[in-house]
Protein backbone atom coordinates (compact mmCIF):
# COMPACT_ATOMS: atom_id res chain seq x y z
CA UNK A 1 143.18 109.63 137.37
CA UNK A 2 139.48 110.96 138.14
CA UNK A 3 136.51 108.89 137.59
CA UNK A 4 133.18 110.00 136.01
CA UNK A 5 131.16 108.01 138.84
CA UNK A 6 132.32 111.01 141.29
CA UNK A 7 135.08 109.82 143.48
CA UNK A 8 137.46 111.85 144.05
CA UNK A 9 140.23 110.11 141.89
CA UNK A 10 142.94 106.94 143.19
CA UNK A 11 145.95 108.27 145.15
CA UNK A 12 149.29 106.84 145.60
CA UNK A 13 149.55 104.81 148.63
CA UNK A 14 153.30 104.75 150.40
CA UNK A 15 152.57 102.05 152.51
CA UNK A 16 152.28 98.32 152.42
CA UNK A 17 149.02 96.93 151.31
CA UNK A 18 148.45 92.88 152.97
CA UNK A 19 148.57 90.62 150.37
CA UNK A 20 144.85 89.06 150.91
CA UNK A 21 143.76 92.86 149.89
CA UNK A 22 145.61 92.66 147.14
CA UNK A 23 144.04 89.42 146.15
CA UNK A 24 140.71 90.73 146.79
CA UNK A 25 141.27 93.70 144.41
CA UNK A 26 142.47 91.24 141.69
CA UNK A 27 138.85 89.56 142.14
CA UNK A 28 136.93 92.57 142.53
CA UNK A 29 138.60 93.46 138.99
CA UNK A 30 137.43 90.19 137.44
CA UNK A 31 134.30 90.82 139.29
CA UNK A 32 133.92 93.82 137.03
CA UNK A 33 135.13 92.97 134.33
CA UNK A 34 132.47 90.26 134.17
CA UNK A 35 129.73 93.28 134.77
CA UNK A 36 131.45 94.95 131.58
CA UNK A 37 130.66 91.87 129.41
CA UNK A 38 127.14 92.20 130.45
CA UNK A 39 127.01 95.88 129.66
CA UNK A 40 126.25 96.66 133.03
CA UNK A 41 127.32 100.44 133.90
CA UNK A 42 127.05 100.69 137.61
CA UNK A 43 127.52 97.74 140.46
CA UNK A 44 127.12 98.86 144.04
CA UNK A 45 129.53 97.48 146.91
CA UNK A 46 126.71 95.52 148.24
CA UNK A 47 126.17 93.96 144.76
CA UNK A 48 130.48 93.42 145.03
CA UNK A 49 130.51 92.08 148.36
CA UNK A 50 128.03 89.52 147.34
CA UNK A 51 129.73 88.61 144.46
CA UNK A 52 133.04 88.31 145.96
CA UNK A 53 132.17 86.13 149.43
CA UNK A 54 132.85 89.32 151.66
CA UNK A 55 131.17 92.48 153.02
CA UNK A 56 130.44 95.76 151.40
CA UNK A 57 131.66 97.48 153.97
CA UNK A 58 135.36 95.61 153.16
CA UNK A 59 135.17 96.47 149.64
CA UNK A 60 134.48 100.36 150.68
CA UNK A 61 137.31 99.54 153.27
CA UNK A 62 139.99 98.00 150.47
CA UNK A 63 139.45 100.39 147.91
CA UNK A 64 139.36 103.36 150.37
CA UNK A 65 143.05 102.68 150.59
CA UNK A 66 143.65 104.13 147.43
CA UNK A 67 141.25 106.91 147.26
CA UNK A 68 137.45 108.35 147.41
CA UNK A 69 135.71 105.63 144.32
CA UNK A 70 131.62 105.92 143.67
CA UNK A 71 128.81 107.87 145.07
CA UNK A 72 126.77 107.51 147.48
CA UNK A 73 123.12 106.09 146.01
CA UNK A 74 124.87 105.47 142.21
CA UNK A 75 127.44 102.88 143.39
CA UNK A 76 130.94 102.55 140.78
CA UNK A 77 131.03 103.19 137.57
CA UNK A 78 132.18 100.05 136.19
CA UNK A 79 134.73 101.26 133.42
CA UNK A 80 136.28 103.12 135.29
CA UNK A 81 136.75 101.25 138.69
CA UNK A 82 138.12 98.55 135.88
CA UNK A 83 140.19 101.45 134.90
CA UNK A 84 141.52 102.51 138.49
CA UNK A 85 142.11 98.34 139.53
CA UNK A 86 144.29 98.03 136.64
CA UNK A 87 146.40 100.30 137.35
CA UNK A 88 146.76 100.30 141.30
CA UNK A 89 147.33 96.10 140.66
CA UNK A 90 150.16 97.51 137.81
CA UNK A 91 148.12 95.81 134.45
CA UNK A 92 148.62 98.93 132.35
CA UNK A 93 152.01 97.57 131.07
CA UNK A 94 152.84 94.20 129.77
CA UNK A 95 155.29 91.99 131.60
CA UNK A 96 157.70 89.70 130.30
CA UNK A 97 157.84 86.33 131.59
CA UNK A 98 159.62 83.39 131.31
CA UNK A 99 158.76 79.80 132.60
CA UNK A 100 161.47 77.51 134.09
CA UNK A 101 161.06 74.29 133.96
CA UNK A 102 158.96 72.33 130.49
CA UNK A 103 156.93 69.72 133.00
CA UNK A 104 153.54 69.03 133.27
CA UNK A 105 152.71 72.32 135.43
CA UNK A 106 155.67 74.33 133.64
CA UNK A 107 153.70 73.07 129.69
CA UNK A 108 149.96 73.85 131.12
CA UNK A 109 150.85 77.50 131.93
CA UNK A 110 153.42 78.14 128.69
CA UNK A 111 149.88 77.30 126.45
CA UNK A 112 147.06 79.48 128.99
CA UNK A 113 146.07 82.08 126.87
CA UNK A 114 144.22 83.46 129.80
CA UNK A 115 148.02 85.70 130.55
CA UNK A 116 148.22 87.67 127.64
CA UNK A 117 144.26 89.28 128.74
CA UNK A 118 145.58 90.15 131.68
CA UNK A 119 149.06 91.48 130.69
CA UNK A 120 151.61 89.10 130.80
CA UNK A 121 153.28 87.87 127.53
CA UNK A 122 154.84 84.59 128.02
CA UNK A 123 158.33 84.83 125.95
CA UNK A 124 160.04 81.98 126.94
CA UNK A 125 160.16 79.03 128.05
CA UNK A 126 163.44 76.81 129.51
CA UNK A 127 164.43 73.48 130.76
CA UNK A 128 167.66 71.33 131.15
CA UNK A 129 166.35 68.36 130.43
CA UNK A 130 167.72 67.16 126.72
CA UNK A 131 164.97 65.52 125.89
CA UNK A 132 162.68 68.54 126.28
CA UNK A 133 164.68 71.14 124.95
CA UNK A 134 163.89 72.16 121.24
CA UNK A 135 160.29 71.04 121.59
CA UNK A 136 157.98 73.02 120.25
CA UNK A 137 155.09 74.49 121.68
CA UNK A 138 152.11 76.97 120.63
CA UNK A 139 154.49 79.94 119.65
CA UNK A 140 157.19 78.97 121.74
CA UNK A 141 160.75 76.47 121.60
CA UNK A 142 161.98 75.30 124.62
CA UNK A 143 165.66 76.48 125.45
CA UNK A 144 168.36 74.71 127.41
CA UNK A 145 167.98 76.69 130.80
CA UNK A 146 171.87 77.55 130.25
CA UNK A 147 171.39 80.28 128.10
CA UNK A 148 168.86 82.03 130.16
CA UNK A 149 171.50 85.08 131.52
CA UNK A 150 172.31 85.17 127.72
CA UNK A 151 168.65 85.05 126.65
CA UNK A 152 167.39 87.86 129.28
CA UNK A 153 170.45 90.36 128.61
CA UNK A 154 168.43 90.58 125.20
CA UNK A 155 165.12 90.11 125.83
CA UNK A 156 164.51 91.44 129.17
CA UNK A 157 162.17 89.71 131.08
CA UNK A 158 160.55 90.81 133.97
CA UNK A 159 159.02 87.64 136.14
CA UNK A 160 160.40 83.93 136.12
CA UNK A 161 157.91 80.97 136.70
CA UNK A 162 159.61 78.27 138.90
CA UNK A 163 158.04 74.88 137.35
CA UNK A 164 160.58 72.71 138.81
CA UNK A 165 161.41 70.37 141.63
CA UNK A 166 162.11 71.44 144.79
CA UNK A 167 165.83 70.17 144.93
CA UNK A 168 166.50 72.55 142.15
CA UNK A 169 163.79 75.35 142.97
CA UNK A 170 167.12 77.41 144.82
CA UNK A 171 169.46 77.06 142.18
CA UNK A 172 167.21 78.43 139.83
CA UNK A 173 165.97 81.06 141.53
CA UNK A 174 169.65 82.40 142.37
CA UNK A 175 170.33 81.63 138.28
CA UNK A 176 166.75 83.95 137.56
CA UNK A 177 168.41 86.60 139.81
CA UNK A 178 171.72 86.76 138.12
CA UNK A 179 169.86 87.14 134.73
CA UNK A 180 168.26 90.21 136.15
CA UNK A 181 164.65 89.14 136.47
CA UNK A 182 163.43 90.76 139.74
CA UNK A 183 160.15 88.84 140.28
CA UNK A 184 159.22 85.32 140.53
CA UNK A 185 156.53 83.25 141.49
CA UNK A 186 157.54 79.94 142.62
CA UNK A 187 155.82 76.52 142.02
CA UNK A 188 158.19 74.56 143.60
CA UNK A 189 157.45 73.31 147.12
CA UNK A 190 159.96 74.48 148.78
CA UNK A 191 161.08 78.13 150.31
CA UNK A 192 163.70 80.14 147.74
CA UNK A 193 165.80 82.96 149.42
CA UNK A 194 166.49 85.70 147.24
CA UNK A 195 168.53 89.23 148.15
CA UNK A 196 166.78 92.67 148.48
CA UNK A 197 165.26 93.94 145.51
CA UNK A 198 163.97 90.92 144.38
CA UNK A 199 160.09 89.71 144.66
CA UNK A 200 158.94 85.86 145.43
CA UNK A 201 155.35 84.51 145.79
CA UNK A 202 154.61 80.83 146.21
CA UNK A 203 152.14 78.73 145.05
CA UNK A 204 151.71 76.26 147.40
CA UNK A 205 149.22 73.70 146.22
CA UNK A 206 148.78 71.39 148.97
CA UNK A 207 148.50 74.36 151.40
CA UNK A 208 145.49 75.43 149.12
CA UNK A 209 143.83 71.95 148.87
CA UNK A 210 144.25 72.08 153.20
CA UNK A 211 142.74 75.35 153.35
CA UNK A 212 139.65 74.37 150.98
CA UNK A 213 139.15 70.91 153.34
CA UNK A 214 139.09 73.06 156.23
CA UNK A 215 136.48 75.06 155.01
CA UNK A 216 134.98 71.87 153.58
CA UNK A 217 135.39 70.11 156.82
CA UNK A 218 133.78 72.97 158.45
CA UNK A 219 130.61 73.49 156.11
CA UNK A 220 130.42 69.39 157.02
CA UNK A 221 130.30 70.65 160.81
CA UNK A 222 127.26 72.56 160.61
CA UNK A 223 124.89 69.40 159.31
């Protein structure tokens, strides 16, 4: 794909990009996405950087991974650097997810409507606990977590959301795998081990809530 702002087009990187530049091209793309709404046409990496709490010359740096984006003195076209994110982060397909575990956290992320906008179509929803199974939520009934290999032989879903506790977090991870879902992002806290071919992130929350009193703490520091 070429872009009218003059780069020279993304290419297809072979090699392994570090997750935090990954998560910086996920906010550069709501950056500009954000720019869209406005109507804005062009945004220049210093007008990025700022936006995003880093430098323009990491933004130039991260997206030089995947090609040759804007010109020099015009900065990015913002369609289509929206365009060229989307598809380097994989958004221009719509993936299949089911959430494990009907809880509190498992409930909240079954009903954000924030996942279909950005590609992911929440399909199902499971638990084991009797109580909670058959309850009804915004487009979706929870099932009994027992017929998930049943379930995904049919529907095919791509990720699994762990919304459990940690005591089960490994036994439903290895039940995930034998359904034949190959990515899932893990609530629990607690480390899952899962064979080759299969992709885990966690979610950590109290490692996130230590990382934002460090930078509290040191912000604190400085008065």
């Amino acid at each position: 794909m070429t872009s009218n702002s003059g780069s020279a087009g993304r290419t297809t990187s072979t090699k392994r990009i570090a997750q935090p530049t990954v998560r910086r091209l996920s906010l550069y793309l709501r950056l500009l996405e954000e720019f869209d709404e406005r109507g804005l046409a062009t945004i220049s990496s210093d007008e990025l950087a700022t936006l995003g709490g880093t430098s323009s010359a990491q933004v130039r740096k991260d997206l030089s991974v995947f090609g040759s984006f804007g010109k020099r003195g015009l900065g990015y076209a913002v369609p289509e650097l929206i365009a060229e994110l989307r598809e380097i982060l994989g958004l221009g397909r719509v993936w299949r997810v089911v959430i494990i575990g009907a809880g509190k956290i498992g409930s909240a992320l079954a009903q954000y409507s924030g996942f279909g906008r950005r590609g992911f179509s929440v399909i199902a929803v499971y638990d084991n606990d009797p109580a909670k199974i058959g309850a009804v939520m915004p487009g979706l009934t929870v099932r009994d977590v027992s017929t998930l290999e049943h379930d995904a032989a049919r529907e095919h879903p791509d990720i699994a959301v762990l919304a459990v506790p940690a005591e089960r977090a490994q036994e439903t991870a290895d039940r995930a795998v034998h359904a034949g879902i190959t990515g899932i992002l893990n609530f629990a806290p607690t480390r899952i081990r899962v064979p080759r071919g299969v992709t885990v992130q966690g979610v950590n929350m109290a490692a996130e809530l230590e990382v934002l009193s460090y930078a509290l703490a040191k912000e604190k520091g400085k008065g």
